[in-house]
PDB file of N, CA and C in Angstrom:
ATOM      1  N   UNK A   1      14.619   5.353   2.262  1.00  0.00           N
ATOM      2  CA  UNK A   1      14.065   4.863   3.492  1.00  0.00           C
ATOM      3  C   UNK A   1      14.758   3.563   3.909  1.00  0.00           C
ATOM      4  N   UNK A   2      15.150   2.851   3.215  1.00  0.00           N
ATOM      5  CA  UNK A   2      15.358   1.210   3.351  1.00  0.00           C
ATOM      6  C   UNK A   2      16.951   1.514   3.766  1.00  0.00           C
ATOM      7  N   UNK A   3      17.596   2.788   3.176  1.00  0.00           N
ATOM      8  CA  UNK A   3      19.121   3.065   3.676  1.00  0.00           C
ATOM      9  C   UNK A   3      18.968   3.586   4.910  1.00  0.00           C
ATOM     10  N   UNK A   4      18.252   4.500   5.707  1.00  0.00           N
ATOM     11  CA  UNK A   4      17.764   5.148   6.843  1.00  0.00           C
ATOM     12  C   UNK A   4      17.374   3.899   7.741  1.00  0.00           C
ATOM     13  N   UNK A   5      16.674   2.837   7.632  1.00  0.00           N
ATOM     14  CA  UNK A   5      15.859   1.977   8.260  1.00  0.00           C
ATOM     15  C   UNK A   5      17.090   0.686   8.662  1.00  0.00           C
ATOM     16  N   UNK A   6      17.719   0.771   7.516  1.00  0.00           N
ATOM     17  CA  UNK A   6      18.489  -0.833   7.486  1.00  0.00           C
ATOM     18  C   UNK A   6      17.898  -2.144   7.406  1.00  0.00           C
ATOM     19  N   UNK A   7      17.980  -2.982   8.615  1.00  0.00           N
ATOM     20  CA  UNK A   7      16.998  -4.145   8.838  1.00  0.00           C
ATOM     21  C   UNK A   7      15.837  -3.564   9.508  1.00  0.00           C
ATOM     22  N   UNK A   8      15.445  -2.343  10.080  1.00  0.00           N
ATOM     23  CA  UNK A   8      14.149  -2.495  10.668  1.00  0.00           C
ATOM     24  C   UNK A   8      13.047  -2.040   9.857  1.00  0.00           C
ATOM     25  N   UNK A   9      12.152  -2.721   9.591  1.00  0.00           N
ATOM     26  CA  UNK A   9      10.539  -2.915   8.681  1.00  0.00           C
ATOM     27  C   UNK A   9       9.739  -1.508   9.464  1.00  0.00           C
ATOM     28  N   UNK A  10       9.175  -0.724   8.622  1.00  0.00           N
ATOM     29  CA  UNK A  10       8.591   0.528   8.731  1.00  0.00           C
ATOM     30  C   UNK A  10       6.892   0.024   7.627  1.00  0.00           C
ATOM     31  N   UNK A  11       6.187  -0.139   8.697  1.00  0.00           N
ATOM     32  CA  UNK A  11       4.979  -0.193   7.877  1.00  0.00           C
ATOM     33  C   UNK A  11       4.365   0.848   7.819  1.00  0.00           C
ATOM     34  N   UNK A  12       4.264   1.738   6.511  1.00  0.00           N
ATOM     35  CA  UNK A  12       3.593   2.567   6.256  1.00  0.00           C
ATOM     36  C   UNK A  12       2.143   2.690   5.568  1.00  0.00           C
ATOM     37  N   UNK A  13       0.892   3.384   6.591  1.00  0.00           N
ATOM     38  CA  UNK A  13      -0.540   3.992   6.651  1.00  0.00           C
ATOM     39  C   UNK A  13      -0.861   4.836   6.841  1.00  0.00           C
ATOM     40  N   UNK A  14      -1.787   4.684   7.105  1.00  0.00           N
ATOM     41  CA  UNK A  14      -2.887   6.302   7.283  1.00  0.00           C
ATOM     42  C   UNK A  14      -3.206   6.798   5.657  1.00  0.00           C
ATOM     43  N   UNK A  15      -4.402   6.656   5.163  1.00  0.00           N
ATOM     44  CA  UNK A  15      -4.690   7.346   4.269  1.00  0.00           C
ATOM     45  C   UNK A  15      -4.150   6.959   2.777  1.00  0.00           C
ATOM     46  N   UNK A  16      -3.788   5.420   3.095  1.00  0.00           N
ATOM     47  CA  UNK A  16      -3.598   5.256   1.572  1.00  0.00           C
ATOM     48  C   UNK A  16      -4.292   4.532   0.724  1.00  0.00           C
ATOM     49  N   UNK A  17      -4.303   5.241  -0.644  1.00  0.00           N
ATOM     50  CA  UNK A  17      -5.284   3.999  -1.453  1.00  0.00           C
ATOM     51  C   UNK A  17      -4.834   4.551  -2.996  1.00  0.00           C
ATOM     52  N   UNK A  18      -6.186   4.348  -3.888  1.00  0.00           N
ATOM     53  CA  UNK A  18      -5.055   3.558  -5.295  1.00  0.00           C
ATOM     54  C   UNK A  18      -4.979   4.935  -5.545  1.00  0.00           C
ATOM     55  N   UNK A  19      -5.435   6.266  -5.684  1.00  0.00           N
ATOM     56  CA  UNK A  19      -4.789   7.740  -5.670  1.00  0.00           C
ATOM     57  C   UNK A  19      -3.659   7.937  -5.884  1.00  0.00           C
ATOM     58  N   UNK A  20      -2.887   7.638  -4.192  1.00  0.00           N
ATOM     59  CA  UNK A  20      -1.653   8.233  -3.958  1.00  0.00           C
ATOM     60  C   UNK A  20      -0.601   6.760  -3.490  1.00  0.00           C
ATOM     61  N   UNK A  21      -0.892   5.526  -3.532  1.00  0.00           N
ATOM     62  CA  UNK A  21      -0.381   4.723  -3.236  1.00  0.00           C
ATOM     63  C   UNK A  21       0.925   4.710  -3.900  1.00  0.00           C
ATOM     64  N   UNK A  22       1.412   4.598  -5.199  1.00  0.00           N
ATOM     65  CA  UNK A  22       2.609   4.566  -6.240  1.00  0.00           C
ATOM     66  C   UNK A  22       3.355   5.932  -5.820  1.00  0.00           C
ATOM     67  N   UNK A  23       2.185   7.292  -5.213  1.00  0.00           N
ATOM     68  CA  UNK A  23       3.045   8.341  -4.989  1.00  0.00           C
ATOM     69  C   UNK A  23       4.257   8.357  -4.005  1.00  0.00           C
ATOM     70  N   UNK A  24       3.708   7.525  -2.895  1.00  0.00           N
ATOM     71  CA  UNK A  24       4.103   7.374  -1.668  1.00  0.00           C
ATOM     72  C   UNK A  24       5.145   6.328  -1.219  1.00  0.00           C
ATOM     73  N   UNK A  25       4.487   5.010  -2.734  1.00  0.00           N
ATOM     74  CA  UNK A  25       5.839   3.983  -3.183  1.00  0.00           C
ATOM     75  C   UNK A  25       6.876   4.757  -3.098  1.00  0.00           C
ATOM     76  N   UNK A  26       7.182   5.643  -3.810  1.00  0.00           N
ATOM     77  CA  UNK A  26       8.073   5.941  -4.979  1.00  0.00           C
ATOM     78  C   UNK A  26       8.927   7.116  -4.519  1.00  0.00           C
ATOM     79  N   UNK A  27       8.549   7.282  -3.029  1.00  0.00           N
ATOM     80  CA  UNK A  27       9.160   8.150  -1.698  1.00  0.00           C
ATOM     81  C   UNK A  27       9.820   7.100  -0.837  1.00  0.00           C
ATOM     82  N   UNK A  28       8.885   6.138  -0.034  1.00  0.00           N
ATOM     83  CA  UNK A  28       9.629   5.635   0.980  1.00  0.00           C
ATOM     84  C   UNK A  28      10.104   4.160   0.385  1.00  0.00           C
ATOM     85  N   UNK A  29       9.799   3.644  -0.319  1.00  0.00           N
ATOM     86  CA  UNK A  29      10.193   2.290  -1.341  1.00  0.00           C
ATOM     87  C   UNK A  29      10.652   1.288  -0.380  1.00  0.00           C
ATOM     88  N   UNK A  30       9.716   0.761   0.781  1.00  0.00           N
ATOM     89  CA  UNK A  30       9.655   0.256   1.600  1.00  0.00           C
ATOM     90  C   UNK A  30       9.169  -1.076   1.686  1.00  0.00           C
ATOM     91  N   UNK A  31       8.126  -0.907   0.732  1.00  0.00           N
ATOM     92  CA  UNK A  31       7.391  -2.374   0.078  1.00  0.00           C
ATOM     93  C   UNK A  31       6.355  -3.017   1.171  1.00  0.00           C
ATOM     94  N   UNK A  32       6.657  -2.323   2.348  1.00  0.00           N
ATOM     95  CA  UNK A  32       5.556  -2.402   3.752  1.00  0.00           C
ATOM     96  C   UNK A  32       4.515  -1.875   3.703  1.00  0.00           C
ATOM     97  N   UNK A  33       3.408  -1.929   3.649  1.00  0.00           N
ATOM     98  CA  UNK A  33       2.011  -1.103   3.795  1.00  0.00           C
ATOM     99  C   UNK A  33       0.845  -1.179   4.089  1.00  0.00           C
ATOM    100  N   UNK A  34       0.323  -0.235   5.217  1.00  0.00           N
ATOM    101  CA  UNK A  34      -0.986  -0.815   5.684  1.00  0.00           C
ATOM    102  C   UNK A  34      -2.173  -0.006   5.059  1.00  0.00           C
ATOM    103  N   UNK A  35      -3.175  -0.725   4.508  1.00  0.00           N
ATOM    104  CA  UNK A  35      -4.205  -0.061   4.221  1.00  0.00           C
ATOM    105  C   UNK A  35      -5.830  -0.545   5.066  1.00  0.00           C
ATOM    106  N   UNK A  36      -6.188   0.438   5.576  1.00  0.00           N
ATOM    107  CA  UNK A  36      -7.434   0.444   6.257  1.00  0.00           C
ATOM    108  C   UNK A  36      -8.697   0.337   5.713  1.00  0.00           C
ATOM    109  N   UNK A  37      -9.508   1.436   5.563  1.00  0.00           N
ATOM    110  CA  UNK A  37     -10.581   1.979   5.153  1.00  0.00           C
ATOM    111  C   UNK A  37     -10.843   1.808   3.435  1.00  0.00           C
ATOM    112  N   UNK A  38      -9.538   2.034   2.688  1.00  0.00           N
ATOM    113  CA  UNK A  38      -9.365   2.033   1.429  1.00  0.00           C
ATOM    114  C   UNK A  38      -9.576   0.566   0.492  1.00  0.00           C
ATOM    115  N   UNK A  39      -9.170  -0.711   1.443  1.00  0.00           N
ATOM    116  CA  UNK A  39      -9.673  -1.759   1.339  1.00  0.00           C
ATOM    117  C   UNK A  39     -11.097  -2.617   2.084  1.00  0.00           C
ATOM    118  N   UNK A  40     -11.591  -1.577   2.552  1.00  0.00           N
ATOM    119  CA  UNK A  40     -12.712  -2.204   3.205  1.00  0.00           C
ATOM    120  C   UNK A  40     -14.123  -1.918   3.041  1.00  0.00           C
ATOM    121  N   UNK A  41     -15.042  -2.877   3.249  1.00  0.00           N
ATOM    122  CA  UNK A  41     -16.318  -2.695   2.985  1.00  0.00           C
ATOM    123  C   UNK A  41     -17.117  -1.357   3.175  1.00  0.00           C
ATOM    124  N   UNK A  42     -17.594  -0.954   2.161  1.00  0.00           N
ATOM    125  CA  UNK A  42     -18.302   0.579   2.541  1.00  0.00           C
ATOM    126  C   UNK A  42     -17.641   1.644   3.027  1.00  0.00           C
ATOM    127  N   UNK A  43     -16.018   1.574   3.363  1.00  0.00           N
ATOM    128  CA  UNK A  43     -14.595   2.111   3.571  1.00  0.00           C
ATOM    129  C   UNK A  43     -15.120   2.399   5.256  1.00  0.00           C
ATOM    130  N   UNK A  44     -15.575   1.248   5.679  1.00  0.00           N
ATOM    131  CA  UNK A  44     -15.932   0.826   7.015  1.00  0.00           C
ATOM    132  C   UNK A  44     -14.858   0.322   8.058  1.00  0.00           C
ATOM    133  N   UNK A  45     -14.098   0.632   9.338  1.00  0.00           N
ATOM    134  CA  UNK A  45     -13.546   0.379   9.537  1.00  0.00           C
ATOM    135  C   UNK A  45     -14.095  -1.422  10.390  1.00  0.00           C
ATOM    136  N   UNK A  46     -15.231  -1.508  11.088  1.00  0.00           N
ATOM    137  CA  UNK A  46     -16.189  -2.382  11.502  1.00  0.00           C
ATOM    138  C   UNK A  46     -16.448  -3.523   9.991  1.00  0.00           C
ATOM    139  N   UNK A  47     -15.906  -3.443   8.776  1.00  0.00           N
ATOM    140  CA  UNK A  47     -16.793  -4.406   8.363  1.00  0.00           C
ATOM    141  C   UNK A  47     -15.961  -5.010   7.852  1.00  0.00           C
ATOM    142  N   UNK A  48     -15.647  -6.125   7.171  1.00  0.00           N
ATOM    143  CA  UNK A  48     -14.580  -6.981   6.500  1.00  0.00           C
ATOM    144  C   UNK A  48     -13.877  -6.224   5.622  1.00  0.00           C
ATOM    145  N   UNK A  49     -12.874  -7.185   4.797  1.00  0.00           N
ATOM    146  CA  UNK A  49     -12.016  -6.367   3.786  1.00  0.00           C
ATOM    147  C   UNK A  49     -12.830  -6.798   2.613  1.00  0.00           C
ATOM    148  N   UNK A  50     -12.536  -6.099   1.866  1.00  0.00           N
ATOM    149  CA  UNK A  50     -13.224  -6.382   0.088  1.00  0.00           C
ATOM    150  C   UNK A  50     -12.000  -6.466  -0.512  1.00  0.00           C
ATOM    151  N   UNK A  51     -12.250  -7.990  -0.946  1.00  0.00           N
ATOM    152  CA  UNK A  51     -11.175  -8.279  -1.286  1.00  0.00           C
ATOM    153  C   UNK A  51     -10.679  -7.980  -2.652  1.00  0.00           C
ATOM    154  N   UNK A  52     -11.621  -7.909  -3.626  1.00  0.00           N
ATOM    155  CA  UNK A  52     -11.029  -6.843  -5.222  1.00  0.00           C
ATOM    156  C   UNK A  52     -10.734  -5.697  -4.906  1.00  0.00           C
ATOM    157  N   UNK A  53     -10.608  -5.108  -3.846  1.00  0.00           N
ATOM    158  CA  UNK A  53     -10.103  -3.455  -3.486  1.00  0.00           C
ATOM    159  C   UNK A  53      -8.624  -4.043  -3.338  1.00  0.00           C
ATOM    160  N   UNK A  54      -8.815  -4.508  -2.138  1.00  0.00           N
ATOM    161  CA  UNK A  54      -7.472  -5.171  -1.995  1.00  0.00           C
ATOM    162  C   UNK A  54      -6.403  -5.906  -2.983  1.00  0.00           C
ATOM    163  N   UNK A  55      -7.168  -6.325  -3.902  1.00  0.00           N
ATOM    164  CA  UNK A  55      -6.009  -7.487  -4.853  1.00  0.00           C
ATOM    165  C   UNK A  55      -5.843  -5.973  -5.775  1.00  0.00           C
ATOM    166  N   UNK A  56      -6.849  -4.926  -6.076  1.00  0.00           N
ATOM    167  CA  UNK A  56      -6.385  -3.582  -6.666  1.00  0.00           C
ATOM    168  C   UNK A  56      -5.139  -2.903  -6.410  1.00  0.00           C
ATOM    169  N   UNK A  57      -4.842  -2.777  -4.794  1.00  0.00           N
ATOM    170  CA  UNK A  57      -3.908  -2.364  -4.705  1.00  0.00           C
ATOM    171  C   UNK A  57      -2.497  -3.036  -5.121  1.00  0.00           C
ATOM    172  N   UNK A  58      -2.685  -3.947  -4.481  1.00  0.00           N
ATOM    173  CA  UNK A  58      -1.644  -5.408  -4.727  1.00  0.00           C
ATOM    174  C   UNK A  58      -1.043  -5.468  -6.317  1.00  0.00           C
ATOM    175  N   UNK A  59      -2.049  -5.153  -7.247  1.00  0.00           N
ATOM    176  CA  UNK A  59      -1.568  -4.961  -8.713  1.00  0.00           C
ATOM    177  C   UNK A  59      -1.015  -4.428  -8.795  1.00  0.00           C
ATOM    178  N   UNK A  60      -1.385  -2.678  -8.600  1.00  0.00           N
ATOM    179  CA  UNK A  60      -1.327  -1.559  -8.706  1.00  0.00           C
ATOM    180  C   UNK A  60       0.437  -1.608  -8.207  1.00  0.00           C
ATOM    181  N   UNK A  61       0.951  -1.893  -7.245  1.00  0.00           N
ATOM    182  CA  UNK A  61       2.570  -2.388  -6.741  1.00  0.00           C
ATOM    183  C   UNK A  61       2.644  -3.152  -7.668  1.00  0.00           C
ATOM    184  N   UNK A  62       2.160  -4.511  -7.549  1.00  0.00           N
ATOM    185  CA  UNK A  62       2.827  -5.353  -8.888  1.00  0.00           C
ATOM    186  C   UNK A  62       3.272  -4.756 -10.408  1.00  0.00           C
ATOM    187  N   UNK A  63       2.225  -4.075 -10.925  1.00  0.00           N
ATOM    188  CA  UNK A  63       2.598  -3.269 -12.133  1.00  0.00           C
ATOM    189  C   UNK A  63       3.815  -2.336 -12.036  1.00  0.00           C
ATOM    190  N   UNK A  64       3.823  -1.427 -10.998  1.00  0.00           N
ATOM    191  CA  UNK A  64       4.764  -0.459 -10.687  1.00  0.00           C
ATOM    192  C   UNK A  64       6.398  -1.533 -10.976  1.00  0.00           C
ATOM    193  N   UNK A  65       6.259  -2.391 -10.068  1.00  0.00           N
ATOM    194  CA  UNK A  65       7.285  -3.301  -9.856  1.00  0.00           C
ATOM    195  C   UNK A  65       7.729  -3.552 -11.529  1.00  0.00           C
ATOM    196  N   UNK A  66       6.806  -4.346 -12.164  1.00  0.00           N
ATOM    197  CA  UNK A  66       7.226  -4.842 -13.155  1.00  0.00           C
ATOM    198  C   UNK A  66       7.751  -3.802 -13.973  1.00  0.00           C
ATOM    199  N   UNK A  67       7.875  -2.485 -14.133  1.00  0.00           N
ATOM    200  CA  UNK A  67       8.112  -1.401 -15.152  1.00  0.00           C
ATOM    201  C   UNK A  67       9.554  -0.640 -14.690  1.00  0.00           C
ATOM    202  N   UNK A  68       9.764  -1.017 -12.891  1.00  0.00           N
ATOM    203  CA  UNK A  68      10.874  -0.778 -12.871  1.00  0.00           C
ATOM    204  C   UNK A  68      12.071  -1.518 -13.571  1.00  0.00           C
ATOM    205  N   UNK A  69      11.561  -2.991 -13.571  1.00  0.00           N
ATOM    206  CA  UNK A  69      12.929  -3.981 -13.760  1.00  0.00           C
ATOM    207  C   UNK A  69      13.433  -3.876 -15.395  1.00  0.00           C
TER     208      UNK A  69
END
C-alpha cells in the first residue's frame, strides 16, 4: 500500500477492532487508522471514546510492531 500510495496518507476504517485489526495491518501496512464504534462507549457512535479500548488497540500495533523488528 505505502508503494501504491507514495506520500499520500490513506486512513483506513469501517469495521475495525482488536479481531481483525493486525489482519488488516498486515495487508495495507499503512500505520493510518480510524476506529469508530470499536473504541467507543457502549460501541455508541453519540457517546465518548473509552479510552482502555482505545490504548487496547494502540498496544495491540505496538506489540505487532515490536515482533517485527
Amino acid at each position: 500500500m505505502k508503494t501504491v500510495c507514495q506520500h499520500i496518507s490513506i486512513l483506513v476504517g469501517s469495521g475495525l477492532n482488536t479481531s481483525n485489526i493486525l489482519s488488516v495491518h498486515s495487508t495495507v501496512q499503512t500505520g493510518y487508522y480510524h476506529f469508530g464504534t470499536a473504541v467507543r462507549k457502549n460501541h455508541s457512535l453519540i457517546e465518548g471514546i473509552h479510552l482502555e479500548k482505545a490504548k487496547e488497540m494502540v498496544q495491540i500495533l505496538k506489540d505487532e510492531e515490536r515482533k517485527s523488528v
